[in-house]
C-alpha atoms as a PDB file:
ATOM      1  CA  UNK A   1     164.227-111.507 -10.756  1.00  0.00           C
ATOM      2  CA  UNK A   2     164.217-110.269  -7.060  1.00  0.00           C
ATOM      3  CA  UNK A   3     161.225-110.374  -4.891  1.00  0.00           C
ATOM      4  CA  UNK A   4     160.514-107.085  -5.262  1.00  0.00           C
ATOM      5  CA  UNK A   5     160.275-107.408  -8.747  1.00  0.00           C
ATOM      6  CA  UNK A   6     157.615-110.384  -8.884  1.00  0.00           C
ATOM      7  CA  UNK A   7     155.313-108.658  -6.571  1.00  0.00           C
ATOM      8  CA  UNK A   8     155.629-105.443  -9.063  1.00  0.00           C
ATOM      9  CA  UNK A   9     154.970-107.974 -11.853  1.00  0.00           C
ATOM     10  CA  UNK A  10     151.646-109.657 -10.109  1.00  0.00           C
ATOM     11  CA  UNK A  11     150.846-106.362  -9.485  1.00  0.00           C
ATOM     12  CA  UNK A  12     151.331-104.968 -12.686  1.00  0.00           C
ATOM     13  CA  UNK A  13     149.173-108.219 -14.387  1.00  0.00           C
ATOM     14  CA  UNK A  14     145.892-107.356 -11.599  1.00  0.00           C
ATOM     15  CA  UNK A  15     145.837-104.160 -12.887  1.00  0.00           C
ATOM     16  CA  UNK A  16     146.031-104.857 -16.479  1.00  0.00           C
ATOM     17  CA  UNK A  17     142.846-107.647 -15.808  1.00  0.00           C
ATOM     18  CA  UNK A  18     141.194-105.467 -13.954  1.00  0.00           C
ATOM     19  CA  UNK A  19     141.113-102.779 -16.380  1.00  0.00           C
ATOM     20  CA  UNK A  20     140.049-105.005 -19.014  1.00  0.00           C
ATOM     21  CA  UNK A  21     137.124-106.394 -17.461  1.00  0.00           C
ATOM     22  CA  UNK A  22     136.280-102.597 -16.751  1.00  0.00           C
ATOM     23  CA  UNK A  23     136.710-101.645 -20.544  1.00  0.00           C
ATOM     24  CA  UNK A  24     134.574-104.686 -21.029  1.00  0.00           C
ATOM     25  CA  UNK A  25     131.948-103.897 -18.940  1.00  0.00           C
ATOM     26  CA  UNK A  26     132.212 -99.623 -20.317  1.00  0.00           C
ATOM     27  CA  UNK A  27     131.644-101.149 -24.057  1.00  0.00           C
ATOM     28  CA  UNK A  28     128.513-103.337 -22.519  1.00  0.00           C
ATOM     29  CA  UNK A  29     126.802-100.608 -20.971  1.00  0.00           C
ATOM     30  CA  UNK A  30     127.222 -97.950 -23.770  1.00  0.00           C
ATOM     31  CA  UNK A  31     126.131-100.883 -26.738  1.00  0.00           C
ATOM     32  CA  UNK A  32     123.098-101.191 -24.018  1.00  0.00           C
ATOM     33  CA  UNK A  33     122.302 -97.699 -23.661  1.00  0.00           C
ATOM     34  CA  UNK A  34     122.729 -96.958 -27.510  1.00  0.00           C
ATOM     35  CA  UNK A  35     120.132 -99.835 -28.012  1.00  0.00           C
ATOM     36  CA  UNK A  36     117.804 -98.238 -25.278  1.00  0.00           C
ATOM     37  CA  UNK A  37     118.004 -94.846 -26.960  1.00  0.00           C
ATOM     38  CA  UNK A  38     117.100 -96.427 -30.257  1.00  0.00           C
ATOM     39  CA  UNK A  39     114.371 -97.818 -28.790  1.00  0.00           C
ATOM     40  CA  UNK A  40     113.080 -94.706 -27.809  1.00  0.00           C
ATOM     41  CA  UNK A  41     113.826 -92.753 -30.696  1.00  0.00           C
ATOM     42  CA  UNK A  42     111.459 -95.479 -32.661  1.00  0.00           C
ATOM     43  CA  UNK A  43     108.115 -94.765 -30.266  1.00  0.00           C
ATOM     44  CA  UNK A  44     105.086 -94.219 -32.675  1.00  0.00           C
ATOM     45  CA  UNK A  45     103.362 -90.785 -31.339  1.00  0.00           C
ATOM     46  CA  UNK A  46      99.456 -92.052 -31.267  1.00  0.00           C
ATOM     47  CA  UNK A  47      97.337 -89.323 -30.587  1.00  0.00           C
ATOM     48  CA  UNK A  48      94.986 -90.043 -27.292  1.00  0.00           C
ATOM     49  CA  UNK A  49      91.245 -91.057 -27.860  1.00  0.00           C
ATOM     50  CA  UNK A  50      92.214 -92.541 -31.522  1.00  0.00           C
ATOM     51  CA  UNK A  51      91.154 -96.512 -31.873  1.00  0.00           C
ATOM     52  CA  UNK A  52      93.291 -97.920 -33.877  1.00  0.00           C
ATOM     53  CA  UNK A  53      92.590-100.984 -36.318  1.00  0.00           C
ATOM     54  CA  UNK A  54      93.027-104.590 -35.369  1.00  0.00           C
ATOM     55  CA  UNK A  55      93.303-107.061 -38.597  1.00  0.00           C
ATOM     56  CA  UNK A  56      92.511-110.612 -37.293  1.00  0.00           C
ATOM     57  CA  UNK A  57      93.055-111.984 -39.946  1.00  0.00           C
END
């Protein structure tokens, strides 16, 4: 392998990390988001001015 090649090859291997800690990071952010939308999809609508009940027991 010339020298040429093995910088190609190192080259070729920085990519290929770099774009899976990218596609790692991608799949975070959208299992984030999708957990932020549920969250707001789940938000009881209380009318204003209504008490609501508190069992202490």
């Amino acid at each position: 392998m010339t020298r040429a090649e093995q910088v190609i090859e190192r080259a070729m291997t920085a990519v290929a990390a770099s774009r899976a800690i990218r596609e790692a990071e991608a799949q975070r952010r959208r299992e984030t988001f999708q957990k932020i939308q549920i969250a707001n999809q789940r938000r009881p609508n209380i009318p204003k001015g209504i008490q609501l009940p508190l069992d202490l027991h």
